[in-house]
C-alpha atoms as a PDB file:
ATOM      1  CA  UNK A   1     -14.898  18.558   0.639  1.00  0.00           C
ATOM      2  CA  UNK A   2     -16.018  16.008  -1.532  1.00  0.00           C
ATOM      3  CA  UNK A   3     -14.000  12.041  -1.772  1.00  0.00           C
ATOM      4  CA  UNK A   4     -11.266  12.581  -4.425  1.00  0.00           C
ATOM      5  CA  UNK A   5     -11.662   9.815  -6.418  1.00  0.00           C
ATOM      6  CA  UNK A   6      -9.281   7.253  -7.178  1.00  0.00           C
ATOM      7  CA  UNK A   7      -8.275   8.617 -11.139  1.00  0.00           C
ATOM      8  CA  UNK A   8      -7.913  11.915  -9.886  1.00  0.00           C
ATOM      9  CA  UNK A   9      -5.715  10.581  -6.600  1.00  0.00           C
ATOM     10  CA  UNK A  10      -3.622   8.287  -9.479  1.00  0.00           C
ATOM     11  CA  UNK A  11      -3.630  11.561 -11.786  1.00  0.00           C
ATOM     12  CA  UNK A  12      -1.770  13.752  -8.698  1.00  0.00           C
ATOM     13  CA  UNK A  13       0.426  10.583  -7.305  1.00  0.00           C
ATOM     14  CA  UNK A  14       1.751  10.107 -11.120  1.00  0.00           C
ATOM     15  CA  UNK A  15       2.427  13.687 -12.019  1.00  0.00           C
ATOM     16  CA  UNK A  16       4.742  13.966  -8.035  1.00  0.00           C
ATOM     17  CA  UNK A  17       6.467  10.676  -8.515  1.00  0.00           C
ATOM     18  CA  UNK A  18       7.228  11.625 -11.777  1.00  0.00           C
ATOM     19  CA  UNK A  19       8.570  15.164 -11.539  1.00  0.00           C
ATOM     20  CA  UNK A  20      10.408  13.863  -8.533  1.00  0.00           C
ATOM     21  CA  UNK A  21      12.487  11.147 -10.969  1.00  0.00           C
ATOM     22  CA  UNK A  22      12.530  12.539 -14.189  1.00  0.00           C
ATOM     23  CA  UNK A  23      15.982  14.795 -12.904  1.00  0.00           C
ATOM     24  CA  UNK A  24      17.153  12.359 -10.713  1.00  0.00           C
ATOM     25  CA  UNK A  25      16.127   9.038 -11.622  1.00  0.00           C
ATOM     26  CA  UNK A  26      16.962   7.953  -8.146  1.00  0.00           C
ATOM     27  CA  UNK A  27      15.688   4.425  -6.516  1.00  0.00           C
ATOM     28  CA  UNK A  28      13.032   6.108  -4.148  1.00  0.00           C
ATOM     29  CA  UNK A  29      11.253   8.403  -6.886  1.00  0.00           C
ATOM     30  CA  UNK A  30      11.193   4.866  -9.095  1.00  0.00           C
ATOM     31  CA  UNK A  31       9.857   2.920  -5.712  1.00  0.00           C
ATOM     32  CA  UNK A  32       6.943   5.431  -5.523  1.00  0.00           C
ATOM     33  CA  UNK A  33       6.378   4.399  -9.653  1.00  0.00           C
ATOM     34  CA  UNK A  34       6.174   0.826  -7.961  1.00  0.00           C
ATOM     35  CA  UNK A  35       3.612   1.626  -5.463  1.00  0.00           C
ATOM     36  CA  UNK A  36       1.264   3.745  -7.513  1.00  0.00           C
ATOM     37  CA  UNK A  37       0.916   0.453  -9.704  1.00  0.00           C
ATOM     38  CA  UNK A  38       0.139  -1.320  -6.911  1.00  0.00           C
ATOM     39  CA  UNK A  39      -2.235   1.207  -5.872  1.00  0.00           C
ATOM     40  CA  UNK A  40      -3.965   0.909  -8.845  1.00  0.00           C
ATOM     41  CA  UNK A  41      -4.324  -2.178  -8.602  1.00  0.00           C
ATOM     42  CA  UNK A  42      -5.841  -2.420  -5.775  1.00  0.00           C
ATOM     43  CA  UNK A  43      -8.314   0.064  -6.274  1.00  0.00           C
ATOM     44  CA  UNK A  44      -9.439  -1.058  -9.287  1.00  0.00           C
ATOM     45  CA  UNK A  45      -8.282   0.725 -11.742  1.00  0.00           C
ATOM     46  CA  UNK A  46      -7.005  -0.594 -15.182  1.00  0.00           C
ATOM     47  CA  UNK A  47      -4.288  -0.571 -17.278  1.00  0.00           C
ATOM     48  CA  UNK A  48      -5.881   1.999 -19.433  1.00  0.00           C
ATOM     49  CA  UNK A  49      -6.023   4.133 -16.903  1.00  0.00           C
ATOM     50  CA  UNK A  50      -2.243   4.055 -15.900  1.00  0.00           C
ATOM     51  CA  UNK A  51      -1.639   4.551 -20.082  1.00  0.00           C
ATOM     52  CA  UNK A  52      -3.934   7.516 -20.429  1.00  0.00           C
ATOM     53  CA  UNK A  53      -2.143   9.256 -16.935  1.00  0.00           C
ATOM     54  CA  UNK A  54       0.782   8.511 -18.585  1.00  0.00           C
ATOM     55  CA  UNK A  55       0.243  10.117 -21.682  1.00  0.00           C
ATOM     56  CA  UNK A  56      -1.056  13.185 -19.980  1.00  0.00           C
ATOM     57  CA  UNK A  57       1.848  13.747 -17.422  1.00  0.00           C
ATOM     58  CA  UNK A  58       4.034  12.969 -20.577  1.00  0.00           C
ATOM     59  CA  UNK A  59       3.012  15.608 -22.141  1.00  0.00           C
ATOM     60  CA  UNK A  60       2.506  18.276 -20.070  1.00  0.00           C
ATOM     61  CA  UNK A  61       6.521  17.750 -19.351  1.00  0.00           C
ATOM     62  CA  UNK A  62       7.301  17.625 -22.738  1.00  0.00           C
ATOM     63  CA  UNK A  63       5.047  21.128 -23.127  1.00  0.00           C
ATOM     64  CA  UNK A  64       8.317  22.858 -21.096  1.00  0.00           C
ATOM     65  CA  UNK A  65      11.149  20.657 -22.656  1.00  0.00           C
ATOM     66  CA  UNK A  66      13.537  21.635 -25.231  1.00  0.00           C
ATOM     67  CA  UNK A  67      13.747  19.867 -28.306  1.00  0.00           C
ATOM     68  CA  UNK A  68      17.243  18.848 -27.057  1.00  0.00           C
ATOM     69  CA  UNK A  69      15.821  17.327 -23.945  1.00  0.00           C
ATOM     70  CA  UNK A  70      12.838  15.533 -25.329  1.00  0.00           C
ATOM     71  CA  UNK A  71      14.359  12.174 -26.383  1.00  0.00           C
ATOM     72  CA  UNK A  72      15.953  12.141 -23.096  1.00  0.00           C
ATOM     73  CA  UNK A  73      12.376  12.969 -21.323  1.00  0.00           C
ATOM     74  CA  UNK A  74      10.765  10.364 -23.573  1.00  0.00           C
ATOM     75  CA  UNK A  75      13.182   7.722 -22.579  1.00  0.00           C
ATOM     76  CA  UNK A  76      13.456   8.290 -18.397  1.00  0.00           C
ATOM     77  CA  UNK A  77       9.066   8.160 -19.238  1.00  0.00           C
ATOM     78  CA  UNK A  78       9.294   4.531 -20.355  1.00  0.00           C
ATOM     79  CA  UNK A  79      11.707   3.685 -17.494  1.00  0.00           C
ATOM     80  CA  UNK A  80       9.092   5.151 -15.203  1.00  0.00           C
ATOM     81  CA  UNK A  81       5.922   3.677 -16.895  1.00  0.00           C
ATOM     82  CA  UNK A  82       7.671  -0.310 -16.922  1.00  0.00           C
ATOM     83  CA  UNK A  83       7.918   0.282 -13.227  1.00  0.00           C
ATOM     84  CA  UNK A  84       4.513   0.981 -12.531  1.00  0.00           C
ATOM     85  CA  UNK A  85       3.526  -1.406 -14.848  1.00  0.00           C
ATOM     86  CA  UNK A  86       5.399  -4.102 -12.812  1.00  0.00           C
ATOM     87  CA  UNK A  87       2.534  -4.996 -10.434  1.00  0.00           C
ATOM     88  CA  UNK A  88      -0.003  -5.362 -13.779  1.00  0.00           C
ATOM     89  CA  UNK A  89       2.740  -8.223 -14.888  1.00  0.00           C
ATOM     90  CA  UNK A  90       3.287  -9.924 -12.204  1.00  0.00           C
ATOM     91  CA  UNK A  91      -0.290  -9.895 -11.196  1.00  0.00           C
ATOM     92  CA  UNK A  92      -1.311 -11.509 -14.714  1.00  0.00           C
ATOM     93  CA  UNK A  93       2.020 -13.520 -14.615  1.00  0.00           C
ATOM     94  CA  UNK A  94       0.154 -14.838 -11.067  1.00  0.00           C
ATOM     95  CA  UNK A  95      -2.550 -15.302 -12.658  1.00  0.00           C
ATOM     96  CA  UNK A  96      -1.411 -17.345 -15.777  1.00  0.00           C
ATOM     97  CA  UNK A  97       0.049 -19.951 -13.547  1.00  0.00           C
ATOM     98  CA  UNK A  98      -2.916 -20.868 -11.773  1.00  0.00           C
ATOM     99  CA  UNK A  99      -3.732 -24.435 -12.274  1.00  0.00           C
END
């Protein structure tokens, strides 16, 4: 089999952790948000990237969601996405107060 490669690997990691807190929103599924950013990071992929995965797991949820649910959906999303995003701040934050 060939390498999965590291968008495809982020792609499949997002999707899980994200099905796993969207009806619970519990600590560990947001933890695993945590580590795919830092995963990311440190292979190399961008910011863009995490944004376009996001946008494609986003919708593919909202695909099956009721018009009742979506706002709710939408909002538990941008919880998810800041946490995963945490590693991209502090890592410019870092990098900002370099001498």
């Amino acid at each position: 089999l060939p390498p999965v490669k590291a968008e495809e690997r982020l792609l499949r990691n997002y999707r899980t952790a994200f099905l796993r807190y969207l009806p619970s929103r519990d600590e560990a599924a947001l933890d695993a948000g945590y580590q795919i950013g830092r995963s990311a990071v440190t292979e190399g992929l961008t910011i863009l990237d995490l944004a376009q995965v996001h946008h494609d797991v986003l919708r593919e949820v909202l695909r099956s969601t009721s018009p009742e649910e979506a706002d709710g959906v939408v909002a538990t999303a941008a919880d998810f996405l800041v946490e995963v995003l945490a590693t991209y701040e502090m890592t410019r934050r870092g990098y900002l107060a370099k001498p």
